[in-house]
PDB file of N, CA and C in Angstrom:
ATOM      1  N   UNK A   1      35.138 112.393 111.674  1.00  0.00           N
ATOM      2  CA  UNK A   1      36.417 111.791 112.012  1.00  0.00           C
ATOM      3  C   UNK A   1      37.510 112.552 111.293  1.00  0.00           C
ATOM      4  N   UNK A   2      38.799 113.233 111.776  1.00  0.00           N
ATOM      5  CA  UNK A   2      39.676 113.842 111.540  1.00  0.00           C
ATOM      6  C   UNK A   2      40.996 113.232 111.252  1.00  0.00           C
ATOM      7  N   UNK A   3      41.522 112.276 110.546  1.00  0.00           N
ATOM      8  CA  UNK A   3      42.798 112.201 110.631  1.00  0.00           C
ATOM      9  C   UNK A   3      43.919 112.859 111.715  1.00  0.00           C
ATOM     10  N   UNK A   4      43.817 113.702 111.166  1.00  0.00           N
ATOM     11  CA  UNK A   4      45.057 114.791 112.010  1.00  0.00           C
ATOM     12  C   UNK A   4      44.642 114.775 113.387  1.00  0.00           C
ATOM     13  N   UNK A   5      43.226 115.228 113.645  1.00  0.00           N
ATOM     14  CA  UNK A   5      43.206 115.101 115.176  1.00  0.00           C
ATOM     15  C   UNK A   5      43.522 113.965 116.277  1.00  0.00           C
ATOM     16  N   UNK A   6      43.147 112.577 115.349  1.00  0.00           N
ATOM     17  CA  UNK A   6      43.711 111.342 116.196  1.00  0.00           C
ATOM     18  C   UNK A   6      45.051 111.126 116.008  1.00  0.00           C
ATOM     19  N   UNK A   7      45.946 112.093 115.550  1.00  0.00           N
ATOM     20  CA  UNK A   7      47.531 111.261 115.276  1.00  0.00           C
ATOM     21  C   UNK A   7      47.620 110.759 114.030  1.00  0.00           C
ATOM     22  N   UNK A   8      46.515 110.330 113.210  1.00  0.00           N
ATOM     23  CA  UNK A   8      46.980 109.235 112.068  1.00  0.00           C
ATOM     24  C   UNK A   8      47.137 109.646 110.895  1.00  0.00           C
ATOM     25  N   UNK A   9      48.238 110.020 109.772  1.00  0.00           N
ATOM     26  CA  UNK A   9      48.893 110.410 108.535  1.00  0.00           C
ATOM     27  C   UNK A   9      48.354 109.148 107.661  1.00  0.00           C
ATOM     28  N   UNK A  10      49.039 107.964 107.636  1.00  0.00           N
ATOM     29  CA  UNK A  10      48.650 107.210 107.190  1.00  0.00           C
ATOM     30  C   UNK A  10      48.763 105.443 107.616  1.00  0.00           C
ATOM     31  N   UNK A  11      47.750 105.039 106.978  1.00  0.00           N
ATOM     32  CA  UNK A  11      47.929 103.233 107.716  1.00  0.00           C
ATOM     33  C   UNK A  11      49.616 103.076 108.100  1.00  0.00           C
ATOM     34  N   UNK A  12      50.536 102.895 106.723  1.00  0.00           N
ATOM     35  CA  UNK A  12      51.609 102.559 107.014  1.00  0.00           C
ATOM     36  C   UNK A  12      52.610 102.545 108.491  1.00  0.00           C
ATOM     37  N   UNK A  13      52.101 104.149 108.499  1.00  0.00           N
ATOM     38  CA  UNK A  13      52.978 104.601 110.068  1.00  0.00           C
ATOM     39  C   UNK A  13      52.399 104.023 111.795  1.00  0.00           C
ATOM     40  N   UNK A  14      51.183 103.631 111.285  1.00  0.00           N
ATOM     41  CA  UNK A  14      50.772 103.123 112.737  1.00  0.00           C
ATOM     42  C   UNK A  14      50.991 101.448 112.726  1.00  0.00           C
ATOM     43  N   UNK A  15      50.203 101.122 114.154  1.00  0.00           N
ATOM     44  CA  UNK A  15      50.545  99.873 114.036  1.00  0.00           C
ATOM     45  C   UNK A  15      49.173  99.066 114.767  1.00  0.00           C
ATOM     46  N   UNK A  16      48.833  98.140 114.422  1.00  0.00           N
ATOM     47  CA  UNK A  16      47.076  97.847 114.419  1.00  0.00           C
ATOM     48  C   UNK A  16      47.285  97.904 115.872  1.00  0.00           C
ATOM     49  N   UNK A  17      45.884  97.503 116.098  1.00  0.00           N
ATOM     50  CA  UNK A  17      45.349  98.097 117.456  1.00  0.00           C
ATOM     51  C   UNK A  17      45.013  96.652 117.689  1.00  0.00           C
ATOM     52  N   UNK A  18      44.825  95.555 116.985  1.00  0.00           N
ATOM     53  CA  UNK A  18      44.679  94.233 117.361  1.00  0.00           C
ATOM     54  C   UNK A  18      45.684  93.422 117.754  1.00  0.00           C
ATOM     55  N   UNK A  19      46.818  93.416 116.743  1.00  0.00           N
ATOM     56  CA  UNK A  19      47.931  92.378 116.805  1.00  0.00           C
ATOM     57  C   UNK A  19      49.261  93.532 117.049  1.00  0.00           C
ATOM     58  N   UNK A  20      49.509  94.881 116.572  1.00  0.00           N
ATOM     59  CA  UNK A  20      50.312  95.037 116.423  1.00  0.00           C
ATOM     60  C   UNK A  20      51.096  95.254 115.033  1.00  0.00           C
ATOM     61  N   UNK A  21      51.097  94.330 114.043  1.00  0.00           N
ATOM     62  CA  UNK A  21      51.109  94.893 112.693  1.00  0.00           C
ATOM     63  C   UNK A  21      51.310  95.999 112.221  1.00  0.00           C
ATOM     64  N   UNK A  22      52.409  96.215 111.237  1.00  0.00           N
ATOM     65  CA  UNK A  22      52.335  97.264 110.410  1.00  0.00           C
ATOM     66  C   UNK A  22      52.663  97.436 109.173  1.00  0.00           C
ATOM     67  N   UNK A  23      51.682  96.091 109.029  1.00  0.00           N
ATOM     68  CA  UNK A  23      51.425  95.843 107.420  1.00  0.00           C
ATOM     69  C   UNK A  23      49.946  95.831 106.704  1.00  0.00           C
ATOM     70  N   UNK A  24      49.445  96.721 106.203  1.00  0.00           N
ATOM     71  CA  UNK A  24      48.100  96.903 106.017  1.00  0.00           C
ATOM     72  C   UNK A  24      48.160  97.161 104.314  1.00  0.00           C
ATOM     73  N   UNK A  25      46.797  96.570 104.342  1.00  0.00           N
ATOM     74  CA  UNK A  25      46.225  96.359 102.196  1.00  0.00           C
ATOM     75  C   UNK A  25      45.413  97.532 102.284  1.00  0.00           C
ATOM     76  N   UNK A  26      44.978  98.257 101.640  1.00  0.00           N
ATOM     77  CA  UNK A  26      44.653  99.178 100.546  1.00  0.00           C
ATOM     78  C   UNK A  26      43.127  98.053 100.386  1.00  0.00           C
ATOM     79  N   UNK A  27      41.969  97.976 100.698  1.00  0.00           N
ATOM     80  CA  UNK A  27      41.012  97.001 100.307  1.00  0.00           C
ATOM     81  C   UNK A  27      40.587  97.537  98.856  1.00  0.00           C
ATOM     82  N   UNK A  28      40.966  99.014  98.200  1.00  0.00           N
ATOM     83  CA  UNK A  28      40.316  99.652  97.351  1.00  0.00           C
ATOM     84  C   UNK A  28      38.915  99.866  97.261  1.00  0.00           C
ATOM     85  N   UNK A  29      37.789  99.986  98.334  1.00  0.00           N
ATOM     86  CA  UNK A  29      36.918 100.181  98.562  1.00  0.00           C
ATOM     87  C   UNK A  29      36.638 101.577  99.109  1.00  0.00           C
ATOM     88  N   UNK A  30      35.537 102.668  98.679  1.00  0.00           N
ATOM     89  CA  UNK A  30      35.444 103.660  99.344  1.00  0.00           C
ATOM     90  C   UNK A  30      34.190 104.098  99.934  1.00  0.00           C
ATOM     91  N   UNK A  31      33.672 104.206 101.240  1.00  0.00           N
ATOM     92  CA  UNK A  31      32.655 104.120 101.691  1.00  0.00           C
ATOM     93  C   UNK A  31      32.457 105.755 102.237  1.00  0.00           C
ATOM     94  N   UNK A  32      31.067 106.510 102.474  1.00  0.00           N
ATOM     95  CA  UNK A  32      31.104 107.016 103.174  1.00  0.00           C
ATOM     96  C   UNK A  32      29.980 107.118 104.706  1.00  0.00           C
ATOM     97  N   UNK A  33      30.969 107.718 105.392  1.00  0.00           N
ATOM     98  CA  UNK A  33      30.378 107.465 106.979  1.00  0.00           C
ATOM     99  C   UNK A  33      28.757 108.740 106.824  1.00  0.00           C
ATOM    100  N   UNK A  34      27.819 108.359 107.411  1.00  0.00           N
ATOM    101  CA  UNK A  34      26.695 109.070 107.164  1.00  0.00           C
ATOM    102  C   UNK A  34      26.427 109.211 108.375  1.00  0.00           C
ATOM    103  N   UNK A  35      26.006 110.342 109.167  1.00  0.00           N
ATOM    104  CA  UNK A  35      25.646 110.575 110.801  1.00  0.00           C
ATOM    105  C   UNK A  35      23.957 110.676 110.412  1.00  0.00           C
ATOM    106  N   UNK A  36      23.708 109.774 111.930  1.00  0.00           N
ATOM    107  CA  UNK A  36      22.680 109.570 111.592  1.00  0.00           C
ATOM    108  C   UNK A  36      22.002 110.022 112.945  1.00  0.00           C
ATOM    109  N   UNK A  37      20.520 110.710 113.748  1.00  0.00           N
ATOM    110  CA  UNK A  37      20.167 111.018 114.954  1.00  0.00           C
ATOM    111  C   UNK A  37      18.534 109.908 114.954  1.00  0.00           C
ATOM    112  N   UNK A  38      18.765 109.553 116.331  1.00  0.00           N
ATOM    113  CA  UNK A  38      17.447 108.956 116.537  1.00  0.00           C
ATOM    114  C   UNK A  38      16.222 110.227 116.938  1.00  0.00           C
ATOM    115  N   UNK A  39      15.103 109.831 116.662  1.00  0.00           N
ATOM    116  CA  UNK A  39      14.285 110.396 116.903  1.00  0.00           C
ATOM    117  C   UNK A  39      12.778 109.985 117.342  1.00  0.00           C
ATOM    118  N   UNK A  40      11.576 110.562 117.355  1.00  0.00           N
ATOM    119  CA  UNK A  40      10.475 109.928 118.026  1.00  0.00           C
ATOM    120  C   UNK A  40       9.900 109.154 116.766  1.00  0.00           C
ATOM    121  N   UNK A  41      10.184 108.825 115.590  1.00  0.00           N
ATOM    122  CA  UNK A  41       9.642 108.632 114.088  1.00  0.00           C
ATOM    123  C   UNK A  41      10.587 107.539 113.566  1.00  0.00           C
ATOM    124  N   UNK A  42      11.689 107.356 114.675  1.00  0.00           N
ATOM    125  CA  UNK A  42      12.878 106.190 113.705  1.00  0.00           C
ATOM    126  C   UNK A  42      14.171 107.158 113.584  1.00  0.00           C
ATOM    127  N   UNK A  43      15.003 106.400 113.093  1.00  0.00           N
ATOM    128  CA  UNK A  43      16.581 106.589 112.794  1.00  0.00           C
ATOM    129  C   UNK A  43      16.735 107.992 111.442  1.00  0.00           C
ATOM    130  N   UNK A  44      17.435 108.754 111.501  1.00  0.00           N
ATOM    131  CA  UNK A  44      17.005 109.761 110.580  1.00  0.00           C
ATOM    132  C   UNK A  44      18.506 109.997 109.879  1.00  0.00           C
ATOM    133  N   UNK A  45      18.669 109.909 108.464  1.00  0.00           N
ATOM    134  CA  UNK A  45      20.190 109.976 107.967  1.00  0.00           C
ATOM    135  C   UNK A  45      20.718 111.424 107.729  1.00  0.00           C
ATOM    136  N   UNK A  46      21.632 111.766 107.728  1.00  0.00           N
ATOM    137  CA  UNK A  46      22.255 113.431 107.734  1.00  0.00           C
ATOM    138  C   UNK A  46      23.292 113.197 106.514  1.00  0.00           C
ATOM    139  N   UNK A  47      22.936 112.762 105.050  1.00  0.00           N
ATOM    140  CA  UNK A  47      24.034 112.742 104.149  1.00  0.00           C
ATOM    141  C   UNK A  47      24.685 113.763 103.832  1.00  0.00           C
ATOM    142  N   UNK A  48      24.001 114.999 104.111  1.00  0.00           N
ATOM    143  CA  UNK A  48      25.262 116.535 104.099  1.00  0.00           C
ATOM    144  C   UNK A  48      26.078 116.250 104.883  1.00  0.00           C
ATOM    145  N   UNK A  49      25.705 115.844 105.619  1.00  0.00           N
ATOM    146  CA  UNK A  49      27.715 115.721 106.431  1.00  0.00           C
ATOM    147  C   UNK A  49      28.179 114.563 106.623  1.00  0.00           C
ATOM    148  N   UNK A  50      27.910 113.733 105.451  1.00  0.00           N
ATOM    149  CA  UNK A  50      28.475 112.368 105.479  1.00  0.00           C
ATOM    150  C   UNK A  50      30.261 112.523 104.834  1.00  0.00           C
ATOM    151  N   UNK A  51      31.103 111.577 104.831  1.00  0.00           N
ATOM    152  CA  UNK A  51      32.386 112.190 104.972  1.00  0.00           C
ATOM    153  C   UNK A  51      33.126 110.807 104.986  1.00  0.00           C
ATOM    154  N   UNK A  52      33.460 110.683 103.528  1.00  0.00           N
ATOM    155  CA  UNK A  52      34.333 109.862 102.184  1.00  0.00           C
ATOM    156  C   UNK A  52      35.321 109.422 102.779  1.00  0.00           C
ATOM    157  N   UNK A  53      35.297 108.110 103.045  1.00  0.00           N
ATOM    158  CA  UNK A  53      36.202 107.274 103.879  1.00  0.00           C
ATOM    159  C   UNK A  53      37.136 106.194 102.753  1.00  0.00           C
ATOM    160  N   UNK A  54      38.250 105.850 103.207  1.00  0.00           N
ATOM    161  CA  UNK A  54      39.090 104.420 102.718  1.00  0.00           C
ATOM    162  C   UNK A  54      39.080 103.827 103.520  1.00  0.00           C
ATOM    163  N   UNK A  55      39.239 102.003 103.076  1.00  0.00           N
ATOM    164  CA  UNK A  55      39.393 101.494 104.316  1.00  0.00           C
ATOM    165  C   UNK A  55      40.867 100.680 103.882  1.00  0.00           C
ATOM    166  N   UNK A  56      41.303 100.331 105.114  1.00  0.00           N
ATOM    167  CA  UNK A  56      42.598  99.538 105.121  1.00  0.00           C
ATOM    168  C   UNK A  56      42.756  98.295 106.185  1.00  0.00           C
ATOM    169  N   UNK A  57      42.912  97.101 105.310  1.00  0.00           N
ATOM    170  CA  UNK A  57      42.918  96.127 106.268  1.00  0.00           C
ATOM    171  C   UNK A  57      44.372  95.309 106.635  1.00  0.00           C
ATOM    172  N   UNK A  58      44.354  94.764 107.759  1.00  0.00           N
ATOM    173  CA  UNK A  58      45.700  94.762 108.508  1.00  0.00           C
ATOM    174  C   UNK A  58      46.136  92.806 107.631  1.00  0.00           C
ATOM    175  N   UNK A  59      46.947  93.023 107.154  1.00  0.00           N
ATOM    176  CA  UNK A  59      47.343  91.933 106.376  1.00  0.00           C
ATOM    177  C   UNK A  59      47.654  90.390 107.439  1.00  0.00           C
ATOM    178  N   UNK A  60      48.325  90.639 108.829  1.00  0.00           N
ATOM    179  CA  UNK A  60      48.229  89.512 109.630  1.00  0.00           C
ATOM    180  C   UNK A  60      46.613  89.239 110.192  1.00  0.00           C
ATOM    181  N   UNK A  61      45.737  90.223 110.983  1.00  0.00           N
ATOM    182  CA  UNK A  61      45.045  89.715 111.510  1.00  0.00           C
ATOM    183  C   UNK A  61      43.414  90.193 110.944  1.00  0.00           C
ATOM    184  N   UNK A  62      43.586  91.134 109.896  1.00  0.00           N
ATOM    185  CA  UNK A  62      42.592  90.940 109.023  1.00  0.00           C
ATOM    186  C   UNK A  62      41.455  92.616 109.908  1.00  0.00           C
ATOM    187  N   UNK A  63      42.248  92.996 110.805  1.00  0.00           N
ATOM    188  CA  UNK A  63      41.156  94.519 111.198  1.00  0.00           C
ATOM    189  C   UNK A  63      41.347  95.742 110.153  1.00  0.00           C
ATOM    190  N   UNK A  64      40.264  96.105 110.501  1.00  0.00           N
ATOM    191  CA  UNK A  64      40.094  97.319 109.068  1.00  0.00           C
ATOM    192  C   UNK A  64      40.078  98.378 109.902  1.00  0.00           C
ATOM    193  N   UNK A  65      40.854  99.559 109.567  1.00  0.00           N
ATOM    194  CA  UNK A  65      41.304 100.792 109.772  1.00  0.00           C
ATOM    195  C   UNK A  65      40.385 101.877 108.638  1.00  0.00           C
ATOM    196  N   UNK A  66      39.766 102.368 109.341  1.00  0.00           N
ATOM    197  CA  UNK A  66      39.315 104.669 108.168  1.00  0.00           C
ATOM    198  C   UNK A  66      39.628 105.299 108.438  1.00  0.00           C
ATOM    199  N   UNK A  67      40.301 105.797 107.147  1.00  0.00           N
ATOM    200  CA  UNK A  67      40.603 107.100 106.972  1.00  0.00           C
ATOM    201  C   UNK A  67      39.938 107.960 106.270  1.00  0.00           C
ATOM    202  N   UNK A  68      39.968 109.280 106.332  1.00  0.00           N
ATOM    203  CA  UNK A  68      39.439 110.374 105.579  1.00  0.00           C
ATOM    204  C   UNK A  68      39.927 110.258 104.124  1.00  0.00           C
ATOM    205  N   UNK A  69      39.199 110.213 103.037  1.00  0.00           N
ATOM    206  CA  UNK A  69      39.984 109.793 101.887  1.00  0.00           C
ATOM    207  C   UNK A  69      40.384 111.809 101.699  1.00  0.00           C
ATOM    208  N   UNK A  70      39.922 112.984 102.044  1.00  0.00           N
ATOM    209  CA  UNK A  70      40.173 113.694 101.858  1.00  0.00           C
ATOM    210  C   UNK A  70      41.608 114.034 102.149  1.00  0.00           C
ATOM    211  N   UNK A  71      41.756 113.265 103.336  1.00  0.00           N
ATOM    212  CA  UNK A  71      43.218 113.864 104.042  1.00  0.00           C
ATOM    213  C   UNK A  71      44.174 113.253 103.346  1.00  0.00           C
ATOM    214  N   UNK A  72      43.980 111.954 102.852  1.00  0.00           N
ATOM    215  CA  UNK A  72      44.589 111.165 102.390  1.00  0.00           C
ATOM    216  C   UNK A  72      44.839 111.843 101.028  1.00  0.00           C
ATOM    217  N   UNK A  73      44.025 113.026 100.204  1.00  0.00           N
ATOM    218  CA  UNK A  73      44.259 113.162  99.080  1.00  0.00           C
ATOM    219  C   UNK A  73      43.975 111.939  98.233  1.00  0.00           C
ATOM    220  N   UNK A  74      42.976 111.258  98.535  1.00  0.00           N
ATOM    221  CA  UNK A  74      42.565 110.158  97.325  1.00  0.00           C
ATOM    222  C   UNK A  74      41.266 110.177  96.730  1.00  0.00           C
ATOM    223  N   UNK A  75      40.398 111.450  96.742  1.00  0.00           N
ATOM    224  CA  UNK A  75      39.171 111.695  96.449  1.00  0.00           C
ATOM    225  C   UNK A  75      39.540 113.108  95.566  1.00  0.00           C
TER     226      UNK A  75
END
């Protein structure tokens, strides 16, 4: 997931995709996204190219927004 390629700089400037809102919290939580491929043996994880996320949740209706914490400069 790219920041820049979808349009998005940061939470502040957009506006949720649920209500509209453009007031979003900082949850201070940092997760990262792990790609994962199915196979004939089960679900198989790819943590080399897993990729350090923030999340941000929308203060009226409570949806959570990721970002790249890289792009963001918070990692």
């Amino acid at each position: 997931m790219d920041d820049q390629e979808f349009g998005r700089t940061h939470p502040a400037r957009i506006h949720c995709p649920q209500c509209g809102s453009r007031r979003f919290s900082e949850t201070g939580q940092i997760f990262a996204l792990v790609p994962m491929s199915k196979t004939d043996w089960g679900t198989r994880l790819h943590p080399d190219g897993s990729i350090p996320v923030l999340s941000y949740q929308c203060n009226q209706c409570g949806h959570i927004l990721l970002y790249s914490a890289k792009t963001l400069k918070r990692i």
